[in-house]
Protein backbone atom coordinates (compact mmCIF):
# COMPACT_ATOMS: atom_id res chain seq x y z
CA UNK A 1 -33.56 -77.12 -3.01
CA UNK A 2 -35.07 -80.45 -4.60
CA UNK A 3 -38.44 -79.60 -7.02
CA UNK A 4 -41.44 -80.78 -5.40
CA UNK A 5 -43.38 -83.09 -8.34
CA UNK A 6 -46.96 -83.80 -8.42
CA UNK A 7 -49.27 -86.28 -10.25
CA UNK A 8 -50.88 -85.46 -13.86
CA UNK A 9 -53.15 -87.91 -15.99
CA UNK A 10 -52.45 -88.32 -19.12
CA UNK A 11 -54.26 -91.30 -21.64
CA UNK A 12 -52.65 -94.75 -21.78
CA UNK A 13 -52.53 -94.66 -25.35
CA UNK A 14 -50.68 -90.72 -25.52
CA UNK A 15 -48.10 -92.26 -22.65
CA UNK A 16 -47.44 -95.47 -25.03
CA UNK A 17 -47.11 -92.90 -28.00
CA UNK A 18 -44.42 -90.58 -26.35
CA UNK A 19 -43.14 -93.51 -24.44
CA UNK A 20 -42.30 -95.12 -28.22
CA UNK A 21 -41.41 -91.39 -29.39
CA UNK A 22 -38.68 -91.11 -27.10
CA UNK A 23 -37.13 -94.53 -27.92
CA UNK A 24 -33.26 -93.51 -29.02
CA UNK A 25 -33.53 -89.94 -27.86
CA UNK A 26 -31.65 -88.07 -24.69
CA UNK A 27 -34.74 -88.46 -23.00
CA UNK A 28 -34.95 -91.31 -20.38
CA UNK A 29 -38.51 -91.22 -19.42
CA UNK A 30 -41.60 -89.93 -20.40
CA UNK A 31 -41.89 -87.58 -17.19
CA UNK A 32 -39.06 -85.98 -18.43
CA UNK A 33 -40.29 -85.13 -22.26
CA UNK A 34 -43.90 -84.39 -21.38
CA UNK A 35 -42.18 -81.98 -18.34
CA UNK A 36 -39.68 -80.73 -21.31
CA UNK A 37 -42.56 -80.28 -23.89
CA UNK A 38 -44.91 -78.22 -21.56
CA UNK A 39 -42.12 -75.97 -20.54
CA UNK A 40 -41.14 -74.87 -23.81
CA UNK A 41 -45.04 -74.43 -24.80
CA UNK A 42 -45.79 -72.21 -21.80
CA UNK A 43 -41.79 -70.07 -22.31
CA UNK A 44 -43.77 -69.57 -26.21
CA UNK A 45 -46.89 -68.51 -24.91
CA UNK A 46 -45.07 -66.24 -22.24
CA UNK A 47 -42.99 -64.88 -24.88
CA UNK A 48 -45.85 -63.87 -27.20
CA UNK A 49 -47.74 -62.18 -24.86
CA UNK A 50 -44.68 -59.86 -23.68
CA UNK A 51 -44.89 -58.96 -27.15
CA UNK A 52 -45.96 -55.36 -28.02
CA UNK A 53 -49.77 -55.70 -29.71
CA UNK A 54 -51.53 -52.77 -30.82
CA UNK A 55 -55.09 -51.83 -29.23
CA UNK A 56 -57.56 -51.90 -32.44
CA UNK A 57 -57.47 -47.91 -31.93
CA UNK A 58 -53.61 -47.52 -32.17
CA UNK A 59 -53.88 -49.73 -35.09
CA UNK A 60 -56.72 -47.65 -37.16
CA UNK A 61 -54.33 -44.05 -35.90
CA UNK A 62 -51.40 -46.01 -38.09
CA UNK A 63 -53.60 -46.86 -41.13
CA UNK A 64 -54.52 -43.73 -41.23
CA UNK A 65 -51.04 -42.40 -41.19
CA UNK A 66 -50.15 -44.22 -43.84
CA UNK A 67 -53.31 -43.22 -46.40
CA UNK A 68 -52.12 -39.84 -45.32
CA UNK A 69 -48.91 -40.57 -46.58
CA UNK A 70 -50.25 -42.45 -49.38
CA UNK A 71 -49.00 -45.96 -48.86
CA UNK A 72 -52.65 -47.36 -48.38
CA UNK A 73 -55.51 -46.96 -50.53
């Protein structure tokens, strides 16, 4: 099934940077690198928020593990 595109704005003068960026790369238009760049921003974002964070109260309960074992002062 073909990928339905849509329309985004961007500033002449960022489209005339990338456009000059790209000169002597594999990418052939500046669709393509702006469409490559935001994909592997949001697959980094994604990725850091499947991380495992601790809640500020799971994170005190370790500090306070490790005074009792006396690796923190």
């Amino acid at each position: 099934m073909a990928e339905e595109y849509v329309e985004v704005k961007i500033p002449k003068s960022l489209y005339e940077r990338i456009k000059e960026r790209i000169e002597g790369t594999g990418f052939e238009s500046v669709d393509e690198y702006v469409t490559y760049v935001l994909r592997e921003v949001l697959a980094s974002l994604e990725e850091e928020e499947e991380e495992e964070v601790f809640s500020e109260e799971e994170e005190e309960k370790i500090k306070e593990r490790l005074r009792a074992l006396g690796y923190l002062d």
